[in-house]
PDB file of N, CA and C in Angstrom:
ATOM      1  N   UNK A   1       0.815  -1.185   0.000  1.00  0.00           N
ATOM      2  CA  UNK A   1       0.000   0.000   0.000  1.00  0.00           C
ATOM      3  C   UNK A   1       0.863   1.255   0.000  1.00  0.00           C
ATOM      4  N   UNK A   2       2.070   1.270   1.043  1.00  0.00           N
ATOM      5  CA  UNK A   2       2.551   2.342   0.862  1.00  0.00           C
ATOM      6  C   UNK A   2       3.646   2.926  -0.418  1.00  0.00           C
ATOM      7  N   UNK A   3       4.139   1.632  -0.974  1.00  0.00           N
ATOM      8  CA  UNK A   3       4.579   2.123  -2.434  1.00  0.00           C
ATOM      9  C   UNK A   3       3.707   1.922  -3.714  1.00  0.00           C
ATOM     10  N   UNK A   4       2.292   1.428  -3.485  1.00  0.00           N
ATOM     11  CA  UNK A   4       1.178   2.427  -4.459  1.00  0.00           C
ATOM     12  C   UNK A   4       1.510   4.265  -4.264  1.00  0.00           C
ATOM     13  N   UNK A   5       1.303   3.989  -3.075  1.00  0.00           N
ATOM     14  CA  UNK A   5       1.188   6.076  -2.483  1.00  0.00           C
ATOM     15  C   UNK A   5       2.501   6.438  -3.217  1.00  0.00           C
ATOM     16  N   UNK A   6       3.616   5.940  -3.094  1.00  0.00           N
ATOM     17  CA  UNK A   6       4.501   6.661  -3.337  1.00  0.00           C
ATOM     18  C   UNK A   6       4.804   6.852  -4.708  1.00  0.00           C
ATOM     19  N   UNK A   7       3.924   5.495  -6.018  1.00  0.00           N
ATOM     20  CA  UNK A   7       4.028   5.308  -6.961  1.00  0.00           C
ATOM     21  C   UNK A   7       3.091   6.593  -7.673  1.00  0.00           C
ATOM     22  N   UNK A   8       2.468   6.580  -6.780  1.00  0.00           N
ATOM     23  CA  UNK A   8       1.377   7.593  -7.537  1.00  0.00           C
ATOM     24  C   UNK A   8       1.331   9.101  -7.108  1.00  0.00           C
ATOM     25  N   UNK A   9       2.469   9.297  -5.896  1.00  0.00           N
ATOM     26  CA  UNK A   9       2.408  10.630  -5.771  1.00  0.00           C
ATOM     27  C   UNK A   9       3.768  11.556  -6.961  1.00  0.00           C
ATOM     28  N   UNK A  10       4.835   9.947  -7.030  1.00  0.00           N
ATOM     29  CA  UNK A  10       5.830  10.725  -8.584  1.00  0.00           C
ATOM     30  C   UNK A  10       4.731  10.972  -9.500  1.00  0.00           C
ATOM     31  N   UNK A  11       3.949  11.022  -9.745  1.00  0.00           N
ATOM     32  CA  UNK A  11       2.839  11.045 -11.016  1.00  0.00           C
ATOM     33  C   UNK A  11       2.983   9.988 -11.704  1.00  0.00           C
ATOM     34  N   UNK A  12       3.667  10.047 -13.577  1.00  0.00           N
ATOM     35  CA  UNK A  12       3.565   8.787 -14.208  1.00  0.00           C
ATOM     36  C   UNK A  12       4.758   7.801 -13.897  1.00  0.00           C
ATOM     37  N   UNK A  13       5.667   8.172 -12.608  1.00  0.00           N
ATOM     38  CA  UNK A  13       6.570   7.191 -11.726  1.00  0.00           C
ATOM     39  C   UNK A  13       7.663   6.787 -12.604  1.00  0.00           C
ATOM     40  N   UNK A  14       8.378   7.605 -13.831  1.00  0.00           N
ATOM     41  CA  UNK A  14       9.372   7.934 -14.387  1.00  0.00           C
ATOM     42  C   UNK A  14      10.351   9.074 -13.668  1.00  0.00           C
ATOM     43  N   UNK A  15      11.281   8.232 -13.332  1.00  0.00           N
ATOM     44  CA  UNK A  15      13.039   9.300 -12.859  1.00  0.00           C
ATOM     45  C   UNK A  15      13.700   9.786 -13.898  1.00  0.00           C
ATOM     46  N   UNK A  16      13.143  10.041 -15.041  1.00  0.00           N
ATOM     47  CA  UNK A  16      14.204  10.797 -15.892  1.00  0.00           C
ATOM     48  C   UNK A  16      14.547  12.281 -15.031  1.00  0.00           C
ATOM     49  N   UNK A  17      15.545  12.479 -14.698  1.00  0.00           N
ATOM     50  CA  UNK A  17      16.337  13.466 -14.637  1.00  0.00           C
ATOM     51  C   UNK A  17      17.702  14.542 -14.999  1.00  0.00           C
ATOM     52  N   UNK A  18      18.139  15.150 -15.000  1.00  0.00           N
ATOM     53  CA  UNK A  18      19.911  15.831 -15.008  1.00  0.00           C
ATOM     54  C   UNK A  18      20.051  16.578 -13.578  1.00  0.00           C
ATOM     55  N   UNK A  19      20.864  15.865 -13.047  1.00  0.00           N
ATOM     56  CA  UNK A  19      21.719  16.126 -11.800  1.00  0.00           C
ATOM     57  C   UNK A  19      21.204  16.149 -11.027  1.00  0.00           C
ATOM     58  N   UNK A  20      21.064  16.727  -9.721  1.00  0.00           N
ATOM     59  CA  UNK A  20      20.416  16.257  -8.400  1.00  0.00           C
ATOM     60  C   UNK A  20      20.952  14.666  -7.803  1.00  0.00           C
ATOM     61  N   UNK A  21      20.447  14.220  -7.406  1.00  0.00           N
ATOM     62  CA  UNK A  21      20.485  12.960  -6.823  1.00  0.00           C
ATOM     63  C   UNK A  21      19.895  11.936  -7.592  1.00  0.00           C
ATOM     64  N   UNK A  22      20.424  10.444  -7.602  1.00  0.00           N
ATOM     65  CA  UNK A  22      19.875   9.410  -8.166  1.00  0.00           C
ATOM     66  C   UNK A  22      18.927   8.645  -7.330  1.00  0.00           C
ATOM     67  N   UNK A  23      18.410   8.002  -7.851  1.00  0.00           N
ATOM     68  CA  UNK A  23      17.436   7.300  -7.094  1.00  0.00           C
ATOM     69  C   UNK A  23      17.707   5.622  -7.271  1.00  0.00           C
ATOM     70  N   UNK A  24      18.476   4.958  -6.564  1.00  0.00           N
ATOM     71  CA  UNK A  24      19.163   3.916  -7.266  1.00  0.00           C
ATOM     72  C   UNK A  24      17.935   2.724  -6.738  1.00  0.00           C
ATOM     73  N   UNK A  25      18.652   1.905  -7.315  1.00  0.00           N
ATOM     74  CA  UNK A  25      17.599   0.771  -7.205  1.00  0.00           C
ATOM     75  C   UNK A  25      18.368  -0.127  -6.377  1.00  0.00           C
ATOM     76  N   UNK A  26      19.549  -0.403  -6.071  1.00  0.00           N
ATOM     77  CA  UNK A  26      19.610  -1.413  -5.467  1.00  0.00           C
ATOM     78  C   UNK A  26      21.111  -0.815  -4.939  1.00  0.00           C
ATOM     79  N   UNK A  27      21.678   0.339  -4.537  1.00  0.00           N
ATOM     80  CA  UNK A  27      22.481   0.890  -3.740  1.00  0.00           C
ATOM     81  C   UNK A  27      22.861   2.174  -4.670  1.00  0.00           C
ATOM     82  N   UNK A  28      23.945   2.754  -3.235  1.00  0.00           N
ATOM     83  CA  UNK A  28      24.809   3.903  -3.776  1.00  0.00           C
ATOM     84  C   UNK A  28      25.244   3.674  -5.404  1.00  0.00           C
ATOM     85  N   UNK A  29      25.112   4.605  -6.256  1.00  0.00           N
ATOM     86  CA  UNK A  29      25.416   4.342  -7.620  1.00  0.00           C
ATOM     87  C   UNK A  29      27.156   4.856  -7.599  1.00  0.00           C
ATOM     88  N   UNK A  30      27.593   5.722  -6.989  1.00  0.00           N
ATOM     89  CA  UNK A  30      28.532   6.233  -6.749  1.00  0.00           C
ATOM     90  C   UNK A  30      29.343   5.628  -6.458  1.00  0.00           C
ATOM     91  N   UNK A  31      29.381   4.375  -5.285  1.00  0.00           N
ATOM     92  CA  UNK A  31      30.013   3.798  -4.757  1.00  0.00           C
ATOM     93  C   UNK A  31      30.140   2.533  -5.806  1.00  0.00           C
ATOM     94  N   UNK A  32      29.276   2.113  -6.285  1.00  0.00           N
ATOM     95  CA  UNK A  32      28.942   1.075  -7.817  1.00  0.00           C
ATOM     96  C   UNK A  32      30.730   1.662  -8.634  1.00  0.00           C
ATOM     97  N   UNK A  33      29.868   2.833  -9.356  1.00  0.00           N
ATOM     98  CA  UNK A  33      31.129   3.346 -10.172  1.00  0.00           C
ATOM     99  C   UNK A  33      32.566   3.395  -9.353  1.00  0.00           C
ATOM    100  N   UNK A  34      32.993   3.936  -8.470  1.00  0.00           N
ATOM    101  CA  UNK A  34      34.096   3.302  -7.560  1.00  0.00           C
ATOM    102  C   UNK A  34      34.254   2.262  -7.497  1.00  0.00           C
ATOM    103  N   UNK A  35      33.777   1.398  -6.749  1.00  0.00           N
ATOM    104  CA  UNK A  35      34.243   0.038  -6.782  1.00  0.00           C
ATOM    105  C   UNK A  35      34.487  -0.623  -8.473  1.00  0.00           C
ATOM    106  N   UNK A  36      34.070  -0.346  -9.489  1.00  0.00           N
ATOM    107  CA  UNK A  36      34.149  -0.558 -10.847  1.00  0.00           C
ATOM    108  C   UNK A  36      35.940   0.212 -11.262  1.00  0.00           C
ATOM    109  N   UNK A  37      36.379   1.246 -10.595  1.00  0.00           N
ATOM    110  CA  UNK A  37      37.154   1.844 -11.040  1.00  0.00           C
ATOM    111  C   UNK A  37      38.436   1.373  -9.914  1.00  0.00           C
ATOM    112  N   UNK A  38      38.088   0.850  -8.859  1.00  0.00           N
ATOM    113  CA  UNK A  38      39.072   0.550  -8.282  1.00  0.00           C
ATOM    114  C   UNK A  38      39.691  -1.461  -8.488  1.00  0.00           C
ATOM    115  N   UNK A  39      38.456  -1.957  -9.345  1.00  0.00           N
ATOM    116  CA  UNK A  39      38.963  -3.305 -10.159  1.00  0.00           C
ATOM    117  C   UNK A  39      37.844  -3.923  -9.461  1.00  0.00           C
ATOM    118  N   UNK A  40      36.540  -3.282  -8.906  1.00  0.00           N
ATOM    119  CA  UNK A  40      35.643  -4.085  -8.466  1.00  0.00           C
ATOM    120  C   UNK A  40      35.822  -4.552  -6.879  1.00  0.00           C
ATOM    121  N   UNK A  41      36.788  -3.760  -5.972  1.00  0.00           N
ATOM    122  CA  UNK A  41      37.158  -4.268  -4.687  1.00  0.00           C
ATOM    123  C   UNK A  41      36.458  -3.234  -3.849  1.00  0.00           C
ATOM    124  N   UNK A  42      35.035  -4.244  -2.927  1.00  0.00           N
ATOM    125  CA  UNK A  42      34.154  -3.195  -2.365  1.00  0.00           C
ATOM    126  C   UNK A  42      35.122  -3.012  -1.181  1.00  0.00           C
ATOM    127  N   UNK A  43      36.065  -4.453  -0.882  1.00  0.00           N
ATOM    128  CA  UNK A  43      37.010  -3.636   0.454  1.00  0.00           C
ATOM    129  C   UNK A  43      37.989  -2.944   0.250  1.00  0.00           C
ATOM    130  N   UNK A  44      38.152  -2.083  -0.812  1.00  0.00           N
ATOM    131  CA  UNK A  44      39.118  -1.291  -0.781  1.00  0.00           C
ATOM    132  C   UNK A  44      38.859  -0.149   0.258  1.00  0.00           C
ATOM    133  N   UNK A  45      40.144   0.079   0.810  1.00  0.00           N
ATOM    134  CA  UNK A  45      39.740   1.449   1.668  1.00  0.00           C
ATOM    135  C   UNK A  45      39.620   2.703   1.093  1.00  0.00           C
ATOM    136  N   UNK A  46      39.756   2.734  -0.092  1.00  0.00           N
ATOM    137  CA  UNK A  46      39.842   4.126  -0.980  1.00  0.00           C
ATOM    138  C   UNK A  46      38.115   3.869  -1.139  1.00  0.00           C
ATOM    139  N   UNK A  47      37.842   3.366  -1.196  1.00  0.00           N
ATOM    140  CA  UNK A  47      36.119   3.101  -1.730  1.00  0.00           C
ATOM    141  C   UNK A  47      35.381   4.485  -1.364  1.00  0.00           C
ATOM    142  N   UNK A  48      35.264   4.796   0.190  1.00  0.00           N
ATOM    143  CA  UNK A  48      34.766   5.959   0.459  1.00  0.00           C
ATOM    144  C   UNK A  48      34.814   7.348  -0.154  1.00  0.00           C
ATOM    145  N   UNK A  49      36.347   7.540  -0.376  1.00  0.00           N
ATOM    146  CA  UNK A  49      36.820   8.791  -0.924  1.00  0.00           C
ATOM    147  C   UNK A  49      36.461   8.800  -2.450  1.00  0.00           C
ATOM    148  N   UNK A  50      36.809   8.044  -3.332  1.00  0.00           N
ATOM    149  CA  UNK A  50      36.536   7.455  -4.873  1.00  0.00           C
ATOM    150  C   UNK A  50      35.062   7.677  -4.525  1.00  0.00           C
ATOM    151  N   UNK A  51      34.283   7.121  -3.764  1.00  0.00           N
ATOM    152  CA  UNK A  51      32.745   7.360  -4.535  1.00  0.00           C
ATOM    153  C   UNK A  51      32.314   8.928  -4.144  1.00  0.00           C
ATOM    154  N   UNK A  52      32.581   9.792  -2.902  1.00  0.00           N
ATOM    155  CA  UNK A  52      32.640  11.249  -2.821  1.00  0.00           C
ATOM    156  C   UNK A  52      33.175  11.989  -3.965  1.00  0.00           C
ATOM    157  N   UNK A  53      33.691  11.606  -4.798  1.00  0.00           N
ATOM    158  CA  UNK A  53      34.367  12.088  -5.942  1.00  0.00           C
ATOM    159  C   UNK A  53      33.043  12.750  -7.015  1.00  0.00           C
ATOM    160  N   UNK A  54      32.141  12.047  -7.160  1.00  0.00           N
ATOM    161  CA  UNK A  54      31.434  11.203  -8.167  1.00  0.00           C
ATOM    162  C   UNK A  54      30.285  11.876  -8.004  1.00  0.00           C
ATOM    163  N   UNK A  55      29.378  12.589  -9.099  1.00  0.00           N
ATOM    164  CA  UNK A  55      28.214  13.101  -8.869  1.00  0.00           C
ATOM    165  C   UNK A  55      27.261  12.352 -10.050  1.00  0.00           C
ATOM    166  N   UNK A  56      26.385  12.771  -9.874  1.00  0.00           N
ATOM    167  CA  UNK A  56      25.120  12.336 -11.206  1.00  0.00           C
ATOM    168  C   UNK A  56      25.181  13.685 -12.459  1.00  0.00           C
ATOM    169  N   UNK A  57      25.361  13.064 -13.499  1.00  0.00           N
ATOM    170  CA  UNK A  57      24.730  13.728 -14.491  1.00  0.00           C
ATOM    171  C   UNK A  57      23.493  13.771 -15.163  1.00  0.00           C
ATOM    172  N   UNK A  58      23.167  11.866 -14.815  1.00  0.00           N
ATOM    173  CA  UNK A  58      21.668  12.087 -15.740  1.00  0.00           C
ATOM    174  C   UNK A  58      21.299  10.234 -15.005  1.00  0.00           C
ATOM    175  N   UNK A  59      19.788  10.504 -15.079  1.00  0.00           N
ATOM    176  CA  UNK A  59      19.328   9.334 -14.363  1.00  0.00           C
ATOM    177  C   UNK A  59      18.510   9.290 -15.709  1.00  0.00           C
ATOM    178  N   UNK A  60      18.305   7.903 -16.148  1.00  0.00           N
ATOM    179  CA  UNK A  60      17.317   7.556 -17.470  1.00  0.00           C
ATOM    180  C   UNK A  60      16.432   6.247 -16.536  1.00  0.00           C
ATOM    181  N   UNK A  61      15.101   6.324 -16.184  1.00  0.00           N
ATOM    182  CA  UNK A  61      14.891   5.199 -15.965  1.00  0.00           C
ATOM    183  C   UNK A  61      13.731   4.420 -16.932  1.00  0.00           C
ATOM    184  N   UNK A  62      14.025   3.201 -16.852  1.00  0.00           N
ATOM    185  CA  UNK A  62      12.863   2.320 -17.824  1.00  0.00           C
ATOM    186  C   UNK A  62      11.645   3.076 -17.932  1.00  0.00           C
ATOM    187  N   UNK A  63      11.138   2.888 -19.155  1.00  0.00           N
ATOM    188  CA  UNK A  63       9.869   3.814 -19.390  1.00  0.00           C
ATOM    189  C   UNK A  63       8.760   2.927 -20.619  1.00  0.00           C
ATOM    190  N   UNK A  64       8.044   2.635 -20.009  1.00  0.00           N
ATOM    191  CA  UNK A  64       7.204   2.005 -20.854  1.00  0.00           C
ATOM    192  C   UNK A  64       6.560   2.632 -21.704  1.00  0.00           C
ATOM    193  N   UNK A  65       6.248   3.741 -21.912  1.00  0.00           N
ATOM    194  CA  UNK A  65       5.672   4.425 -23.206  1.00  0.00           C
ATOM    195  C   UNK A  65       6.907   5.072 -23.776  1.00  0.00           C
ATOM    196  N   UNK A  66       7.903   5.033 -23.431  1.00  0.00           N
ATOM    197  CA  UNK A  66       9.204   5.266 -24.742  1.00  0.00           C
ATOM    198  C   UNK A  66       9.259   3.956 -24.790  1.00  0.00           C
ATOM    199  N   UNK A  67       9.023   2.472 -24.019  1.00  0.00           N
ATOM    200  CA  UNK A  67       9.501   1.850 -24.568  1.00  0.00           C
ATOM    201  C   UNK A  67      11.287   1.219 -24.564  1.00  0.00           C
ATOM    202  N   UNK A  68      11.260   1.955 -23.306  1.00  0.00           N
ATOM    203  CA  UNK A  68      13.005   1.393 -22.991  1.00  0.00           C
ATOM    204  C   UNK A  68      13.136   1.071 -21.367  1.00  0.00           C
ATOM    205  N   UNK A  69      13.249  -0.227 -21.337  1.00  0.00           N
ATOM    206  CA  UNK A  69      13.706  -0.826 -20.783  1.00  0.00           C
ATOM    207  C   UNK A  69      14.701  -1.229 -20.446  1.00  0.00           C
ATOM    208  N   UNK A  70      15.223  -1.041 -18.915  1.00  0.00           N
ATOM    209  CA  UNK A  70      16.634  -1.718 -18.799  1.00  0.00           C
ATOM    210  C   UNK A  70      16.274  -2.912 -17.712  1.00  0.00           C
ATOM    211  N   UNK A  71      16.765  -3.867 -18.192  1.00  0.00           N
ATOM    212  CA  UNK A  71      16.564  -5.191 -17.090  1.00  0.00           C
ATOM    213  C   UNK A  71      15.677  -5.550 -16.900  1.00  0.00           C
ATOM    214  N   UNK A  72      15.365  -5.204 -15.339  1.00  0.00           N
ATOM    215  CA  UNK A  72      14.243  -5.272 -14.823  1.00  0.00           C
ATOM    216  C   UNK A  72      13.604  -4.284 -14.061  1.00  0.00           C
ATOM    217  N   UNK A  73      12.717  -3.342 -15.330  1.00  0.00           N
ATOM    218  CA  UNK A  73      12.621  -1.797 -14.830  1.00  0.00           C
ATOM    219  C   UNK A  73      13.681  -1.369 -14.247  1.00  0.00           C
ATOM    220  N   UNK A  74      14.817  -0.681 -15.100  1.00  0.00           N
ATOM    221  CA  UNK A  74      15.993  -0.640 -14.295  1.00  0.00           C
ATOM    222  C   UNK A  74      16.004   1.152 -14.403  1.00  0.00           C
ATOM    223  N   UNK A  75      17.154   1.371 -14.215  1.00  0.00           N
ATOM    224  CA  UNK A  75      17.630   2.811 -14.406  1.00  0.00           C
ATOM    225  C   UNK A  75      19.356   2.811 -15.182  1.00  0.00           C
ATOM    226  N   UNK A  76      19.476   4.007 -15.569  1.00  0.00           N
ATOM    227  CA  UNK A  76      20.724   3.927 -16.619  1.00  0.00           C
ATOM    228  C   UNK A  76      21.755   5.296 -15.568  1.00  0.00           C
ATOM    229  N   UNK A  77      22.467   5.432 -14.891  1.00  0.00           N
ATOM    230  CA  UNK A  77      23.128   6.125 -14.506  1.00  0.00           C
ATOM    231  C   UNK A  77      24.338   6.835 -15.193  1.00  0.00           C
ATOM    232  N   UNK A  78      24.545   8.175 -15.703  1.00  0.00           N
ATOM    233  CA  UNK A  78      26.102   8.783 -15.824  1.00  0.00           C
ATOM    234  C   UNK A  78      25.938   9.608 -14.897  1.00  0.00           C
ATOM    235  N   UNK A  79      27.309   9.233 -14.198  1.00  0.00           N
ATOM    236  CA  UNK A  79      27.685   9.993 -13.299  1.00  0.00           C
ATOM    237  C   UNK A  79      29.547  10.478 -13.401  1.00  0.00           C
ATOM    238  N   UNK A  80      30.425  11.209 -13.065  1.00  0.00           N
ATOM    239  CA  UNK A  80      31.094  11.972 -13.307  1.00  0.00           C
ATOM    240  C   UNK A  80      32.061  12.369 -11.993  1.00  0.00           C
ATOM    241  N   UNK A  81      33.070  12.518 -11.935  1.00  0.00           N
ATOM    242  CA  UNK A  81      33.794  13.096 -11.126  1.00  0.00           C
ATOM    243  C   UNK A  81      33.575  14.962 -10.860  1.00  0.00           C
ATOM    244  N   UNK A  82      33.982  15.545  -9.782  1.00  0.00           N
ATOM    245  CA  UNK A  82      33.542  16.380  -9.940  1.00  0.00           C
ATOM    246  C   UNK A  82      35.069  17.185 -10.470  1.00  0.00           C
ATOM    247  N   UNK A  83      35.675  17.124 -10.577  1.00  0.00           N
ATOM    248  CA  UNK A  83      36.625  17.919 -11.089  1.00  0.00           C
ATOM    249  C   UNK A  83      37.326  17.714 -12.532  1.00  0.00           C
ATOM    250  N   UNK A  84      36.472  16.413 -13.300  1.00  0.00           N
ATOM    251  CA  UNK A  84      36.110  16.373 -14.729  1.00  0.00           C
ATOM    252  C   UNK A  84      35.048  17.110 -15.121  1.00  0.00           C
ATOM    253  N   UNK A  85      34.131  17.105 -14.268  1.00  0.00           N
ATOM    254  CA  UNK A  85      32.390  18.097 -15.053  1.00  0.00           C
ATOM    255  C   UNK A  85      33.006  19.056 -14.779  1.00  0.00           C
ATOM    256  N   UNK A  86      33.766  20.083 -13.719  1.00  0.00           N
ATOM    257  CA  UNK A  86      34.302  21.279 -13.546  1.00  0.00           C
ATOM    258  C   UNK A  86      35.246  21.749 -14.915  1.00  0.00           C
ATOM    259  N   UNK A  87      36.024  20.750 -15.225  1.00  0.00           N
ATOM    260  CA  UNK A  87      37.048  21.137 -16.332  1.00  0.00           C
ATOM    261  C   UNK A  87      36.595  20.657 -18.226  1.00  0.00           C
ATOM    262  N   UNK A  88      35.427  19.591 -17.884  1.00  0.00           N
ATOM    263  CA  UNK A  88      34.287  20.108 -19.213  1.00  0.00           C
ATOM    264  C   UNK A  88      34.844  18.635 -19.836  1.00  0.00           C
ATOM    265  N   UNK A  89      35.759  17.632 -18.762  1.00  0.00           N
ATOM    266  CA  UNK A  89      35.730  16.410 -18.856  1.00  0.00           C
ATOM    267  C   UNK A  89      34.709  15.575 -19.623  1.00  0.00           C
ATOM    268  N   UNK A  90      33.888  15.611 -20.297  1.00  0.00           N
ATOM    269  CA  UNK A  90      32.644  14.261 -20.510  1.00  0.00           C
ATOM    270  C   UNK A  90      33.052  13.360 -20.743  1.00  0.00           C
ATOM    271  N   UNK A  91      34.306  12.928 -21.647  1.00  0.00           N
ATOM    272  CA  UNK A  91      34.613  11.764 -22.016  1.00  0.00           C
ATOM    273  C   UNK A  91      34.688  10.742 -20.260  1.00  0.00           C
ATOM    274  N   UNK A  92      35.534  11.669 -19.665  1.00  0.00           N
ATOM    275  CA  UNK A  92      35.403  10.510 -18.365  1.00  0.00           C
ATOM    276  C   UNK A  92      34.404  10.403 -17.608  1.00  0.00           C
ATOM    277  N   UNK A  93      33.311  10.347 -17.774  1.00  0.00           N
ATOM    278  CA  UNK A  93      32.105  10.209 -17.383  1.00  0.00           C
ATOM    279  C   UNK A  93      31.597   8.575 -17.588  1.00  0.00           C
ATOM    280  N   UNK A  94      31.288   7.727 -16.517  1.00  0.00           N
ATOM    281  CA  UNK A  94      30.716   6.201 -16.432  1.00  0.00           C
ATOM    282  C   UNK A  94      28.915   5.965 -16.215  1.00  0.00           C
ATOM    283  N   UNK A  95      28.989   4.893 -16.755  1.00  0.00           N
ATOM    284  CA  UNK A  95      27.719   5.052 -17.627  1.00  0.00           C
ATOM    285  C   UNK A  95      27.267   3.514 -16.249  1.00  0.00           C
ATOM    286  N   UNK A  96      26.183   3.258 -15.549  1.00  0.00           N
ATOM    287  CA  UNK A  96      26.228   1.756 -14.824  1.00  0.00           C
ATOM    288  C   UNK A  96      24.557   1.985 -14.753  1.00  0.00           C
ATOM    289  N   UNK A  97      24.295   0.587 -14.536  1.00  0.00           N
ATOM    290  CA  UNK A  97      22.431   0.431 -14.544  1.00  0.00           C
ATOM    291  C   UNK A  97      22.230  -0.418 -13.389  1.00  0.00           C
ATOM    292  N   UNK A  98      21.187  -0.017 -12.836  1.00  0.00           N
ATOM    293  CA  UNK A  98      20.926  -1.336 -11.974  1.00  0.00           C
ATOM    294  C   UNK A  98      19.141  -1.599 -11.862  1.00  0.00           C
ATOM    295  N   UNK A  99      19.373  -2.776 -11.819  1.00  0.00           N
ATOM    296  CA  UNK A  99      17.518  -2.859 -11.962  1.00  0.00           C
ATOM    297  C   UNK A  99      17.151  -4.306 -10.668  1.00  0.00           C
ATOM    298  N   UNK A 100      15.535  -4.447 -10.355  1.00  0.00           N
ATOM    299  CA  UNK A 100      15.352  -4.815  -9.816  1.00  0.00           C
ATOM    300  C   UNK A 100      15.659  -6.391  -9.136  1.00  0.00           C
TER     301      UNK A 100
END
């Protein structure tokens, strides 16, 4: 019942966004892309600092009237370092999805 309410108070319950915060589906997306950049080691001790690095550029999530789907109703994350988006970086910008 209470994620009807919450389904229906986003309106048509699509996260397309640019910047702000992500809305991940199944953890920190930030910490995702870190651990991806540090060879996939969630015990690295750098993990913390590497995912503070890291902001959102754009949240795409599954959308049934476009018709794009990721997974399982997933979401499409780029997110970015912040002192690549500062210096106009895009190429280093990581692209990760996670779905239900």
């Amino acid at each position: 019942m209470f994620g009807d309410l919450v389904y229906d108070a986003a309106g048509d319950g699509v996260g397309h966004h640019v910047g702000g915060f992500a809305s991940p589906v199944q953890g920190a997306v930030e910490v995702e892309v870190a651990a991806t950049l540090l060879e996939g080691s969630w015990a690295d001790p750098r993990l913390a600092d590497e995912a503070a690095r890291w902001v959102l550029l754009a949240e795409i999530a599954s959308d049934e009237t476009s018709e794009m789907l990721w997974g399982d109703v997933g979401s499409l994350y780029w997110l970015i370092r912040t002192e690549d988006l500062e210096a106009g970086r895009f190429a280093e910008a990581r692209c990760t999805m996670q779905c239900g």
